[in-house]
N, C-alpha and C. Protein backbone atom coordinates (compact mmCIF):
# COMPACT_ATOMS: atom_id res chain seq x y z
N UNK A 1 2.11 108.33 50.96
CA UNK A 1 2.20 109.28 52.08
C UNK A 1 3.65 109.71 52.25
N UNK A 2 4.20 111.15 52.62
CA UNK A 2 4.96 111.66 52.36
C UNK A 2 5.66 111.20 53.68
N UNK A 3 6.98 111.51 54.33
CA UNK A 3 7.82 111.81 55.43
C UNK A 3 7.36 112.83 56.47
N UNK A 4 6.66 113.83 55.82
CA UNK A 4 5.96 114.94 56.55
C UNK A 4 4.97 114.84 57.24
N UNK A 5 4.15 114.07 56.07
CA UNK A 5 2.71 113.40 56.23
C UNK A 5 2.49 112.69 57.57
N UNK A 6 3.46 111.92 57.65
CA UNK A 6 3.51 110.78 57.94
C UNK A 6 3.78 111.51 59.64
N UNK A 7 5.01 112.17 59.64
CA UNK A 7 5.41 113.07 60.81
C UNK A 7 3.71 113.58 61.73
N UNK A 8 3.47 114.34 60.72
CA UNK A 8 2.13 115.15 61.35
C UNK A 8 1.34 114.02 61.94
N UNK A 9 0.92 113.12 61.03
CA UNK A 9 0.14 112.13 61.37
C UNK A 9 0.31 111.44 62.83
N UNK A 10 1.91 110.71 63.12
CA UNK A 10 2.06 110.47 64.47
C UNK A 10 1.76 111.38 65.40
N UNK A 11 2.57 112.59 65.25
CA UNK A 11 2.17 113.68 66.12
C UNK A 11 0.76 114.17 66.44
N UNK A 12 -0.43 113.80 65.74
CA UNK A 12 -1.28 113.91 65.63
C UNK A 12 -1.52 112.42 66.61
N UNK A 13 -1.23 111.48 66.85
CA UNK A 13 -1.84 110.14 67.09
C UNK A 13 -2.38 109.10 66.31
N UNK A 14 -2.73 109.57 65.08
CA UNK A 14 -3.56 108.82 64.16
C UNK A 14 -2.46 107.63 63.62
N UNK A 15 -2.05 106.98 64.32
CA UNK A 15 -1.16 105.98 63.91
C UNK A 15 -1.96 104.86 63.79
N UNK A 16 -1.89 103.69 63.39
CA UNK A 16 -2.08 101.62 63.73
C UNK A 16 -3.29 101.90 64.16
N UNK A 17 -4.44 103.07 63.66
CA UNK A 17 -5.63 102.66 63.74
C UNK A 17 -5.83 103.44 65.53
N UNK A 18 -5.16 103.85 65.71
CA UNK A 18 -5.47 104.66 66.81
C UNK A 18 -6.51 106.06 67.42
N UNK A 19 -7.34 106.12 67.69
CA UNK A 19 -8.12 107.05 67.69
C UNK A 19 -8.10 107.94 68.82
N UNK A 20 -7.06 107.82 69.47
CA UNK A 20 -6.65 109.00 70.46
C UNK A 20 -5.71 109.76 69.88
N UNK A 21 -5.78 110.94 70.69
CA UNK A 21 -4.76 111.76 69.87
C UNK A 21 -3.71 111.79 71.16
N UNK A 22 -2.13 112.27 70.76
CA UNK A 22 -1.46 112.40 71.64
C UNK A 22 -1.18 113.87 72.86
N UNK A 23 -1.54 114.51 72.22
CA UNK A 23 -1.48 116.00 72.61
C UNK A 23 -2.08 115.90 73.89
N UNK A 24 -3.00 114.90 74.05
CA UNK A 24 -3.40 115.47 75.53
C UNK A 24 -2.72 114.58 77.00
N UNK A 25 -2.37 114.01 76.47
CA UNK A 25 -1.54 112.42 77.36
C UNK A 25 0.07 113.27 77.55
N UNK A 26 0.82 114.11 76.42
CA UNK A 26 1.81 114.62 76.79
C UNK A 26 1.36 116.08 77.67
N UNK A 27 0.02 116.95 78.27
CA UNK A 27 0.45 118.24 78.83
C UNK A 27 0.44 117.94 80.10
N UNK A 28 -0.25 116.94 80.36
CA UNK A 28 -0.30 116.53 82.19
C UNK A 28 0.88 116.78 82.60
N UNK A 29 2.16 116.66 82.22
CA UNK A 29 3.69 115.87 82.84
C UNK A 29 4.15 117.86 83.03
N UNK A 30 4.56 118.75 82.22
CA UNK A 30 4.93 119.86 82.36
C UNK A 30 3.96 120.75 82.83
N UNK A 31 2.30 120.64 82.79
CA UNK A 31 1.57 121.43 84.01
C UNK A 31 1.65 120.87 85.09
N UNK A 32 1.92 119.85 85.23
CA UNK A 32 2.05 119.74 87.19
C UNK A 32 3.30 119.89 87.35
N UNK A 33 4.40 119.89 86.68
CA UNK A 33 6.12 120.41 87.07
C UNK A 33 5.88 121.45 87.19
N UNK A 34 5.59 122.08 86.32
CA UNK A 34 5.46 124.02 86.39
C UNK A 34 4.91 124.48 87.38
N UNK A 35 3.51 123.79 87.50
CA UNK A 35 2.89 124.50 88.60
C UNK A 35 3.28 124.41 89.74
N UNK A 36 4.12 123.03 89.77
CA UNK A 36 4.59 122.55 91.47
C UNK A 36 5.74 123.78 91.29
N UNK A 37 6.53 123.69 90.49
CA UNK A 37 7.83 125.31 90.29
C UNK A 37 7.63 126.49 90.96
N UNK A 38 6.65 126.93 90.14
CA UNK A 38 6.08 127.99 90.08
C UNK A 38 5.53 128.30 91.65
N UNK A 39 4.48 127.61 92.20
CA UNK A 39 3.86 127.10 93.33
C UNK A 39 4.89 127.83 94.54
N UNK A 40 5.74 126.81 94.03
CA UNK A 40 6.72 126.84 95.37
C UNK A 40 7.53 128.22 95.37
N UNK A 41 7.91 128.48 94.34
CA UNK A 41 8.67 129.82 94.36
C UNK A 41 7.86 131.06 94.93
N UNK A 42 6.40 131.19 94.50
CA UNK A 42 5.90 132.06 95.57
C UNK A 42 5.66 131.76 96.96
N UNK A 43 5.73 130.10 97.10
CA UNK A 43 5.37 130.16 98.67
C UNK A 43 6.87 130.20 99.41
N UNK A 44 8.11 130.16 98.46
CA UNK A 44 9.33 130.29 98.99
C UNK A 44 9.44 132.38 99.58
N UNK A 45 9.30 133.09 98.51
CA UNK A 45 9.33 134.85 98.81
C UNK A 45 7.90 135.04 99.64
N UNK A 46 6.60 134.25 100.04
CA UNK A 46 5.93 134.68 100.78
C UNK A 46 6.12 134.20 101.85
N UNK A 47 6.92 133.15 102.47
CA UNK A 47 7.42 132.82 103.71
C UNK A 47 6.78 133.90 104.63
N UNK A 48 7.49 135.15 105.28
CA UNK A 48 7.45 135.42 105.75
C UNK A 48 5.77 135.84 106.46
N UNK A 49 5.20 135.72 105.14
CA UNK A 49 4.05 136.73 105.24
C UNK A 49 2.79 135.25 105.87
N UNK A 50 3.13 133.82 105.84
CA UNK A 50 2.09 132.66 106.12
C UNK A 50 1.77 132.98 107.42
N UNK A 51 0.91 132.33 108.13
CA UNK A 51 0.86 131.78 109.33
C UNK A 51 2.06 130.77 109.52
N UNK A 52 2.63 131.38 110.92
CA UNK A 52 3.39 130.15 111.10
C UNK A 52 3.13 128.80 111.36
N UNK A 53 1.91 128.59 111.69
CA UNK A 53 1.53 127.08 111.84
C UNK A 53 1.71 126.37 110.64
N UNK A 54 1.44 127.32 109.17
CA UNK A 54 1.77 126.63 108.32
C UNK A 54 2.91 126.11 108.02
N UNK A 55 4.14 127.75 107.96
CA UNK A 55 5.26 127.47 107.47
C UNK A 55 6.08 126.21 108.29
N UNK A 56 5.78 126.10 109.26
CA UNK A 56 6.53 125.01 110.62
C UNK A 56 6.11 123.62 109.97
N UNK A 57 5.23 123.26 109.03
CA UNK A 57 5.04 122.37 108.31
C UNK A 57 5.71 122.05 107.12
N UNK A 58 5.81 123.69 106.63
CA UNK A 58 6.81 123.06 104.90
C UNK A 58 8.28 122.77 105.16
N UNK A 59 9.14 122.10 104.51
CA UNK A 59 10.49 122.07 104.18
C UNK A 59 11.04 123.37 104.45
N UNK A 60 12.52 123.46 104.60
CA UNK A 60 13.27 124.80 104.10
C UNK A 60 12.92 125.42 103.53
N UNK A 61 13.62 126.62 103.40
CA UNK A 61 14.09 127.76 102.20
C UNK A 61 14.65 127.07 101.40
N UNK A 62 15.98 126.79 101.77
CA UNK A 62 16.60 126.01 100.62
C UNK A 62 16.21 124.73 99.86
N UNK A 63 15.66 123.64 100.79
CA UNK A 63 15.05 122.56 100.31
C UNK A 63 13.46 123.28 99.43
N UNK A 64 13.02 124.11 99.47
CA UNK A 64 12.13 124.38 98.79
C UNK A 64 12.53 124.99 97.29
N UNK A 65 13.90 125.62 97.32
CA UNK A 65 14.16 126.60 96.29
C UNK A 65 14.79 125.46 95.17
N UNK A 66 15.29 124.14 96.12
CA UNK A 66 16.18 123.15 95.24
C UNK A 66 14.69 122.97 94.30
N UNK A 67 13.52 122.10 95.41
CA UNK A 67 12.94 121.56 94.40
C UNK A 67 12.02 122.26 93.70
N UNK A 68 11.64 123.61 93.76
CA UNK A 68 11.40 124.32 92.60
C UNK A 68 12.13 124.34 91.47
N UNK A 69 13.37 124.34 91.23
CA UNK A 69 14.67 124.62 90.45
C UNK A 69 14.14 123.55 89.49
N UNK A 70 14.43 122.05 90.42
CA UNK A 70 14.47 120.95 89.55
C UNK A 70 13.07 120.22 89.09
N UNK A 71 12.24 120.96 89.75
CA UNK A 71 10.56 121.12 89.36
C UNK A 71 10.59 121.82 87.91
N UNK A 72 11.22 122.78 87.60
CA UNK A 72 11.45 123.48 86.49
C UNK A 72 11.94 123.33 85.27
N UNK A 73 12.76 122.25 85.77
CA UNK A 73 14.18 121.74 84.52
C UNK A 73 12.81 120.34 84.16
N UNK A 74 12.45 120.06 85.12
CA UNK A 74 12.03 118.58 84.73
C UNK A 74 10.57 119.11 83.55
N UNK A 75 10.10 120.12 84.29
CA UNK A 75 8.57 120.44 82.99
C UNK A 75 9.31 120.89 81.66
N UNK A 76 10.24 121.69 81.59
CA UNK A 76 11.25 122.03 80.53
C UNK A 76 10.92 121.08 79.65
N UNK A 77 11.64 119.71 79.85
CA UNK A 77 11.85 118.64 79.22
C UNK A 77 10.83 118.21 78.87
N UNK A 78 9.99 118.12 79.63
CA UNK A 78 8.40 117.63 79.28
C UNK A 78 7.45 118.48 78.48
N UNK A 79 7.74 119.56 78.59
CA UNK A 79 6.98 120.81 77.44
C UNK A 79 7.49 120.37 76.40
N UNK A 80 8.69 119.81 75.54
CA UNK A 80 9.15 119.53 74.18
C UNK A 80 7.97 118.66 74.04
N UNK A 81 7.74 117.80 73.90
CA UNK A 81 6.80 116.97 73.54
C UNK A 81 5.18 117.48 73.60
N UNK A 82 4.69 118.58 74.65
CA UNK A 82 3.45 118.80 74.43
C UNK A 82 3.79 119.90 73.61
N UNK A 83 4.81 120.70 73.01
CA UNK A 83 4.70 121.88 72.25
C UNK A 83 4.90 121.30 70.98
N UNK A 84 5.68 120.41 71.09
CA UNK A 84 5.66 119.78 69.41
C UNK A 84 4.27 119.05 69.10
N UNK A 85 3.38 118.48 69.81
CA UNK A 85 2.43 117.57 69.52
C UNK A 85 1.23 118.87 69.62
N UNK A 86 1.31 119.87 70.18
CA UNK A 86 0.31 121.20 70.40
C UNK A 86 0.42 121.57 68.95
N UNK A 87 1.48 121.69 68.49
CA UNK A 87 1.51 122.99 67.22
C UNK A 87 0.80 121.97 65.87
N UNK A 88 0.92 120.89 65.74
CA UNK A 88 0.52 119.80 64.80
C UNK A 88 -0.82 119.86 65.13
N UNK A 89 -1.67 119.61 66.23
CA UNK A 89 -3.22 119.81 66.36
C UNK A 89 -3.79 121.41 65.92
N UNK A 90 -2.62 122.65 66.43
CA UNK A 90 -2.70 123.84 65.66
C UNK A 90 -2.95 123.94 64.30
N UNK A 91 -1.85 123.24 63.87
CA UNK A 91 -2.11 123.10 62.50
C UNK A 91 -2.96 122.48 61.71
N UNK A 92 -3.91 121.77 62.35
CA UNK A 92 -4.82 120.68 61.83
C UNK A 92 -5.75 121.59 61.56
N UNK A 93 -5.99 122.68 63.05
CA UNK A 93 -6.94 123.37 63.29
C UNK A 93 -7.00 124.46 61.86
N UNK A 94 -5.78 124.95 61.82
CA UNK A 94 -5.65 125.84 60.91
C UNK A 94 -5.78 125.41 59.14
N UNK A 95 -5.17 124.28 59.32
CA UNK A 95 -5.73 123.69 57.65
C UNK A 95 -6.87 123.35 57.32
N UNK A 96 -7.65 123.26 58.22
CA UNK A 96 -9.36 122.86 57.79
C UNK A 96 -10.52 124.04 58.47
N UNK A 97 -9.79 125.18 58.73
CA UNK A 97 -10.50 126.58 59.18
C UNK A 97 -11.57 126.88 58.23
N UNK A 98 -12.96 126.90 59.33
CA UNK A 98 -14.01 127.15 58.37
C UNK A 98 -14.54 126.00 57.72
N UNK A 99 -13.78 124.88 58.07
CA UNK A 99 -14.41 123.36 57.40
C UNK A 99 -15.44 122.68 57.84
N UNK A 100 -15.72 121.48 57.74
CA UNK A 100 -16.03 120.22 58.67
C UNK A 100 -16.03 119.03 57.39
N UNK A 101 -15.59 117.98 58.34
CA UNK A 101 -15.03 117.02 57.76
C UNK A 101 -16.28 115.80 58.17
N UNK A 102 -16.95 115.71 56.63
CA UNK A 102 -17.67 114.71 57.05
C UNK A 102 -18.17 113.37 56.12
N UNK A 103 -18.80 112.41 57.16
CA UNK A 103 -18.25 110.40 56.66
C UNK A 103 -19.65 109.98 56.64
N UNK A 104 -20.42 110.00 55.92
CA UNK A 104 -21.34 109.30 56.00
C UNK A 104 -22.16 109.89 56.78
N UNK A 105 -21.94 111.18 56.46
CA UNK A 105 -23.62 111.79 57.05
C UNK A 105 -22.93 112.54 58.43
N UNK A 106 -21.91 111.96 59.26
CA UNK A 106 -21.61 112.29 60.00
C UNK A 106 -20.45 112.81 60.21
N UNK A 107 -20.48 114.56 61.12
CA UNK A 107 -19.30 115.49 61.32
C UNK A 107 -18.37 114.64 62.55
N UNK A 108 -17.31 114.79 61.48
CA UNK A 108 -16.29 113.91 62.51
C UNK A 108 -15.49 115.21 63.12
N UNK A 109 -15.71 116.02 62.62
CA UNK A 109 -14.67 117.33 63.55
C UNK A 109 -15.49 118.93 62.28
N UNK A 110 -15.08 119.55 62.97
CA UNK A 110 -15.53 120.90 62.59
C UNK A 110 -14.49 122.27 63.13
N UNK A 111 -14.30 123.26 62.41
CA UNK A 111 -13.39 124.38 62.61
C UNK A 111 -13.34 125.64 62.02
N UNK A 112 -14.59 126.13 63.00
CA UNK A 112 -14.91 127.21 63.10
C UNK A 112 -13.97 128.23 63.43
N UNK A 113 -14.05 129.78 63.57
CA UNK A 113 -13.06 130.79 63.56
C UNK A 113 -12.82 130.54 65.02
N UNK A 114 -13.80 129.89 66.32
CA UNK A 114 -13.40 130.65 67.80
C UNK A 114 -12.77 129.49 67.77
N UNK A 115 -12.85 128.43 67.42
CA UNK A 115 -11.36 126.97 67.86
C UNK A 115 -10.02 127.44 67.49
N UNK A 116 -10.04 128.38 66.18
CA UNK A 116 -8.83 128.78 65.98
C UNK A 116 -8.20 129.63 67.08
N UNK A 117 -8.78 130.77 67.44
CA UNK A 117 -8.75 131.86 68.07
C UNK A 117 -8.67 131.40 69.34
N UNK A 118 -8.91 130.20 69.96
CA UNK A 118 -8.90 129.87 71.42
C UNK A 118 -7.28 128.95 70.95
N UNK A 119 -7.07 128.36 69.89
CA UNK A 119 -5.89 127.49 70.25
C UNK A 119 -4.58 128.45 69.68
N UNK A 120 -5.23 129.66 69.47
CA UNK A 120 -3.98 130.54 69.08
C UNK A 120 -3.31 131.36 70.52
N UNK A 121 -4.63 131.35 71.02
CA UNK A 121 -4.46 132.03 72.33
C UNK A 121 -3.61 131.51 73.68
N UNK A 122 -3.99 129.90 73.61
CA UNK A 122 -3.62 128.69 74.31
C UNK A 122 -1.99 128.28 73.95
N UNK A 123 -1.81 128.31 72.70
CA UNK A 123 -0.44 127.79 71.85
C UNK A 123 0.85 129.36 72.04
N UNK A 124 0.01 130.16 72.19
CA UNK A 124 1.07 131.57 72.37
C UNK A 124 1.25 131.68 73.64
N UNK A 125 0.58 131.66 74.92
CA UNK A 125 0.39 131.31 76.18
C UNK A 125 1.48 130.21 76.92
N UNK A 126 1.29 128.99 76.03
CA UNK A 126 2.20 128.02 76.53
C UNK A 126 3.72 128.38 75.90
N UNK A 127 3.78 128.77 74.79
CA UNK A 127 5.13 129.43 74.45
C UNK A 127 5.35 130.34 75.20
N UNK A 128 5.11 131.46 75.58
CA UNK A 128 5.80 132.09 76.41
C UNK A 128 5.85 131.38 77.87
N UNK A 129 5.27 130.63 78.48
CA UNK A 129 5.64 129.43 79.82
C UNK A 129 6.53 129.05 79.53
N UNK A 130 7.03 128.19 78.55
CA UNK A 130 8.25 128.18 78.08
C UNK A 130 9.56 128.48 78.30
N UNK A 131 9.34 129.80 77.16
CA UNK A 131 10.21 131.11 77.07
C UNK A 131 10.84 131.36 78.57
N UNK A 132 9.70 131.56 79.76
CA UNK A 132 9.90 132.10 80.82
C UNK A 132 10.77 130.75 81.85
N UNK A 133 10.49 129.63 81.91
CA UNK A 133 10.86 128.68 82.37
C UNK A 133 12.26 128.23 81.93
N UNK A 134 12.24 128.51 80.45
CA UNK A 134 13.68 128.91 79.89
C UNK A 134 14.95 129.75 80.87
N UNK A 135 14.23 130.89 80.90
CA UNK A 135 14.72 131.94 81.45
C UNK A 135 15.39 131.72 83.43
N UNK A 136 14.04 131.45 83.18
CA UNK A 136 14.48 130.53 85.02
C UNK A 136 15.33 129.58 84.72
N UNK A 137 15.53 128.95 84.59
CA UNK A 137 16.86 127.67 84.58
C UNK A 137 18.28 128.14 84.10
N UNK A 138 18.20 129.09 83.16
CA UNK A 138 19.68 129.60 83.20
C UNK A 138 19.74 131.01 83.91
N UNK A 139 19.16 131.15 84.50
CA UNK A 139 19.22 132.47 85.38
C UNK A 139 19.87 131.96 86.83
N UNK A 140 19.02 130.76 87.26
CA UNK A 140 19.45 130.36 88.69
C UNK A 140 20.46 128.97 88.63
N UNK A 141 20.72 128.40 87.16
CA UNK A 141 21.44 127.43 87.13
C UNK A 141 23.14 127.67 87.82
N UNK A 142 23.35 128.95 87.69
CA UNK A 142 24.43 128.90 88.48
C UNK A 142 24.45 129.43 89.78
N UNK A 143 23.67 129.86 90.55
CA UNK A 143 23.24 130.40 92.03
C UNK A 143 23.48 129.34 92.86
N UNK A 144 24.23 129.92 94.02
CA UNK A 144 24.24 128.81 94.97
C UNK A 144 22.43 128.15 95.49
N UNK A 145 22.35 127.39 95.76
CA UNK A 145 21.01 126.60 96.17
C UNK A 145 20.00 126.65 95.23
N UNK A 146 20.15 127.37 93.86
CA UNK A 146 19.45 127.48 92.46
C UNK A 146 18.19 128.26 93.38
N UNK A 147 18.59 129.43 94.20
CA UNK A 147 17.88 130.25 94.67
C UNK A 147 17.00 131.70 93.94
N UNK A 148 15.37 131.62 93.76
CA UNK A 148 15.03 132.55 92.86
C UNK A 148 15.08 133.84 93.79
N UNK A 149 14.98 134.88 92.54
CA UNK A 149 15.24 136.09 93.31
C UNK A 149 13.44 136.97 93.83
N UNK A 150 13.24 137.81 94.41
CA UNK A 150 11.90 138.13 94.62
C UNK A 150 11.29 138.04 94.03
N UNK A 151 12.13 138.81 92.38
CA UNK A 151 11.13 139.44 91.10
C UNK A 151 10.55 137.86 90.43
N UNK A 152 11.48 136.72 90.63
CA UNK A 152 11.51 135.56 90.10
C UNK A 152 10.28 135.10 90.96
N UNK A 153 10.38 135.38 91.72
CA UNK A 153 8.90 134.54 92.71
C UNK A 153 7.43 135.44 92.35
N UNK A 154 7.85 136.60 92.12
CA UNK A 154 6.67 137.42 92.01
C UNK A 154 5.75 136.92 90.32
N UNK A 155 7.14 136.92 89.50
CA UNK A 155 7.49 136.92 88.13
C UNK A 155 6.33 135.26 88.03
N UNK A 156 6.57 134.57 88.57
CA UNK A 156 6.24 132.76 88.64
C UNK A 156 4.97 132.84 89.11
N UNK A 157 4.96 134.10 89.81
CA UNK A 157 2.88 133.65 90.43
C UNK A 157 2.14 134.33 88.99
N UNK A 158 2.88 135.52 88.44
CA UNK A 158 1.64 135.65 87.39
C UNK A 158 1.74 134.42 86.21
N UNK A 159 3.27 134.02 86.16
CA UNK A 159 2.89 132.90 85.12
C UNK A 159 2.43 131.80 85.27
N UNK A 160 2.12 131.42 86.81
CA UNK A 160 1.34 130.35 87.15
C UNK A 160 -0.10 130.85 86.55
N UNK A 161 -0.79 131.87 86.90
CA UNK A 161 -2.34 132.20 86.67
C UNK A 161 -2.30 132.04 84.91
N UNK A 162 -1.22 132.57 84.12
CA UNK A 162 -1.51 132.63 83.16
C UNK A 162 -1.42 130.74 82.76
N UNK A 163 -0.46 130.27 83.13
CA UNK A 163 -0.32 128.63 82.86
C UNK A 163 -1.68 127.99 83.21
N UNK A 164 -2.30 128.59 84.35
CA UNK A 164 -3.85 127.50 84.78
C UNK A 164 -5.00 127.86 83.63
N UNK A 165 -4.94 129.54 83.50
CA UNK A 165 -5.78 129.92 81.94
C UNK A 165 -5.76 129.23 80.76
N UNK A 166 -4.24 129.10 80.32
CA UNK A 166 -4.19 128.24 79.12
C UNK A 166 -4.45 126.77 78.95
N UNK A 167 -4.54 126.19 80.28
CA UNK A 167 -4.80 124.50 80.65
C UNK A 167 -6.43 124.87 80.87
N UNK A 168 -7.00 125.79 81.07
CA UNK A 168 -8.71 125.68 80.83
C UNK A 168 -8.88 125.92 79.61
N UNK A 169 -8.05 126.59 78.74
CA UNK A 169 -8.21 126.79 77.45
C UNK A 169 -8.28 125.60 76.54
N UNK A 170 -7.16 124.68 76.53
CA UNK A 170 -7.43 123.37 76.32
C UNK A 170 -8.35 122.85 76.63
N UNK A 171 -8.65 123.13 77.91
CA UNK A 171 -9.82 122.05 78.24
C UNK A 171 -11.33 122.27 77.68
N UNK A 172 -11.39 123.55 77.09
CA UNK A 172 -12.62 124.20 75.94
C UNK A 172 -12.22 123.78 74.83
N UNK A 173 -11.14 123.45 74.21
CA UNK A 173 -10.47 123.26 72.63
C UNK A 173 -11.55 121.50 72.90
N UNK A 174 -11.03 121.21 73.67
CA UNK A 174 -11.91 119.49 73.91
C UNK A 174 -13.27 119.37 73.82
N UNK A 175 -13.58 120.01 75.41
CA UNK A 175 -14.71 119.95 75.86
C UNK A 175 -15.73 120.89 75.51
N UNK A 176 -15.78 122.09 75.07
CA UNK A 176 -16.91 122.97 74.47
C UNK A 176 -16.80 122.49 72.76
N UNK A 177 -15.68 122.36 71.74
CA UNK A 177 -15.11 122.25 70.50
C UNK A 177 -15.23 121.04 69.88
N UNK A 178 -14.80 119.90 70.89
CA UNK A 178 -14.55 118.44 70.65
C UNK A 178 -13.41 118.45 69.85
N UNK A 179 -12.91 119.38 69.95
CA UNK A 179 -11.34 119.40 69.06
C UNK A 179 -10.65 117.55 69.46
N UNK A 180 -10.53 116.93 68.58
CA UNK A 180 -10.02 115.36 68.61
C UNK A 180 -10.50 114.52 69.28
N UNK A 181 -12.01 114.80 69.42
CA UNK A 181 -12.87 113.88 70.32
C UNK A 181 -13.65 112.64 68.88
N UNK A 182 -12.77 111.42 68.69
CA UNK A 182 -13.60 110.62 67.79
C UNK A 182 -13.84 110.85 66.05
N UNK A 183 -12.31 111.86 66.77
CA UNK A 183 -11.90 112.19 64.81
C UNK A 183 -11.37 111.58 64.09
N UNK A 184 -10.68 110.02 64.23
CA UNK A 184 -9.17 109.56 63.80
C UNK A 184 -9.66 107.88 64.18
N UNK A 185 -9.08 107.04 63.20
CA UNK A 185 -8.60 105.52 63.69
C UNK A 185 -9.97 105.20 63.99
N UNK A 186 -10.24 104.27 65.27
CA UNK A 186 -11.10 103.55 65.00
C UNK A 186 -12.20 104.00 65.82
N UNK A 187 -12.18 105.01 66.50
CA UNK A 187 -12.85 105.85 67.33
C UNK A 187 -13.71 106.85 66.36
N UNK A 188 -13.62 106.80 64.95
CA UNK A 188 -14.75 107.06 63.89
C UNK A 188 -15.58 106.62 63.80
N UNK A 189 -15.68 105.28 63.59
CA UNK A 189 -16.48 103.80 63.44
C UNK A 189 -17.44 103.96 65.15
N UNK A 190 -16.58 104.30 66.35
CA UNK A 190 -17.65 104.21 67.39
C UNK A 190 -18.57 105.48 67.24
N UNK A 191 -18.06 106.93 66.37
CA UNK A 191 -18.98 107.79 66.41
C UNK A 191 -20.03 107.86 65.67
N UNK A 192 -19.86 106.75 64.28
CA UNK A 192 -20.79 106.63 62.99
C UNK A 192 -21.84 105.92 64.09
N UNK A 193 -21.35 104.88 64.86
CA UNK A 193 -22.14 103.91 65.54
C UNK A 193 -23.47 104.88 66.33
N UNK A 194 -22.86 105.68 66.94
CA UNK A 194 -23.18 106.31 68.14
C UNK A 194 -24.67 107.50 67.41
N UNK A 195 -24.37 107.94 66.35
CA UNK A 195 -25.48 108.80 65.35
C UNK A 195 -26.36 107.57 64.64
N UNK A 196 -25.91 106.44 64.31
CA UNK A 196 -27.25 106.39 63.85
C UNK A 196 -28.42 105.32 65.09
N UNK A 197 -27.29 105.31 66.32
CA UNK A 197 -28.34 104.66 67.50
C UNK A 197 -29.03 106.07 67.68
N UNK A 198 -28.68 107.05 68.29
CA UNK A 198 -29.48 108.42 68.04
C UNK A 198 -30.46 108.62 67.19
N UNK A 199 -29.80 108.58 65.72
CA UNK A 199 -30.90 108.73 64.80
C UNK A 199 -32.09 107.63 65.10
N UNK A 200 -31.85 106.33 65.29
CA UNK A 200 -32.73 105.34 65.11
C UNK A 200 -33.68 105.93 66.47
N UNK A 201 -32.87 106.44 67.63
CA UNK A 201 -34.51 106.71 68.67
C UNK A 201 -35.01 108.00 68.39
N UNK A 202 -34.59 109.01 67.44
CA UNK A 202 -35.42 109.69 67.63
C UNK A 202 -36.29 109.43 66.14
N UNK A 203 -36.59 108.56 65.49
CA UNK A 203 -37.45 108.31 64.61
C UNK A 203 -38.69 108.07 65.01
């Protein structure tokens, strides 16, 4: 096994017999930073427009704009790891397009054209979240109170809608696809198990 191999493979999860994959354990940490970011920056430029019973409940302006800021920097950091471990399940997707991979009778994964087409959609989506979150941190990194500007609050609610799209998108790559559901390590062995108790009741 090569250096590369070997790379993909962790990134993939398939390590010491492991049958989880990692990709999904790293997106939790940068969709709830972002969204809390994002979140707040429109409820920071819609201030004016709440009920005040509400606003008399939230924090500051400024205490809101800080922890958007550092809501932002912190998913930053945490997106490296789900974009590097995203593009390796991409690629899995894409090297066995049109395949299925199968052990003894039984499909351990399959990759049809719409898994591609949904994780191309999902993987370009979260790159530009990114891109844009990028953009926010050195835009307001030097502003007094790391204060966003309107367009920045306006700018953060559509990339919130687009960020919740691409986290249901995943959640179809799984749950409609089974994209890395019992593909890898020893979580094979429970799916061989699992078809021929099936097979045996419906005989």
């Amino acid at each position: 096994m090569g250096i590369m191999s070997l790379y993909h493979d962790i990134c993939l999860g398939n390590v010491f017999g492991s049958g989880h994959p990692i990709h999904p354990i790293t997106v939790h940490y940068p969709l709830t930073t972002l969204m809390a970011a994002y979140g707040i920056d429109m409820t920071v430029h819609s201030r004016p427009y709440l009920p005040r019973l509400l606003t008399s409940l939230l924090p500051s302006t400024p205490v809101l704009a800080q922890v958007a800021y550092y809501s932002n920097a912190a998913g930053l950091i945490f997106m490296a790891p789900a974009l590097i471990t995203g593009f390796h399940e991409f690629y899995e997707i894409y090297k066995h397009l049109g395949t299925k991979r199968v052990e003894d009778g039984v499909v351990l994964q399959s990759y049809p054209q719409r898994t591609f087409n949904v994780a191309a959609i999902h993987g370009v989506l979260n790159a530009l979240t990114g891109a844009y979150s990028l953009y926010l941190w050195r835009a307001r990194k030097n502003v007094p109170g790391h204060m966003s500007t309107p367009r920045q609050g306006l700018a953060s609610g559509l990339v919130l809608g687009s960020l919740i799209f691409s986290a249901a998108l995943g959640g179809k790559l799984v749950y409609d696809y089974g994209i890395g559901v019992q593909r890898q390590g020893s979580a094979i062995e429970d799916k061989k198990a699992m078809w021929k108790d099936l097979s045996r009741h419906a005989e």
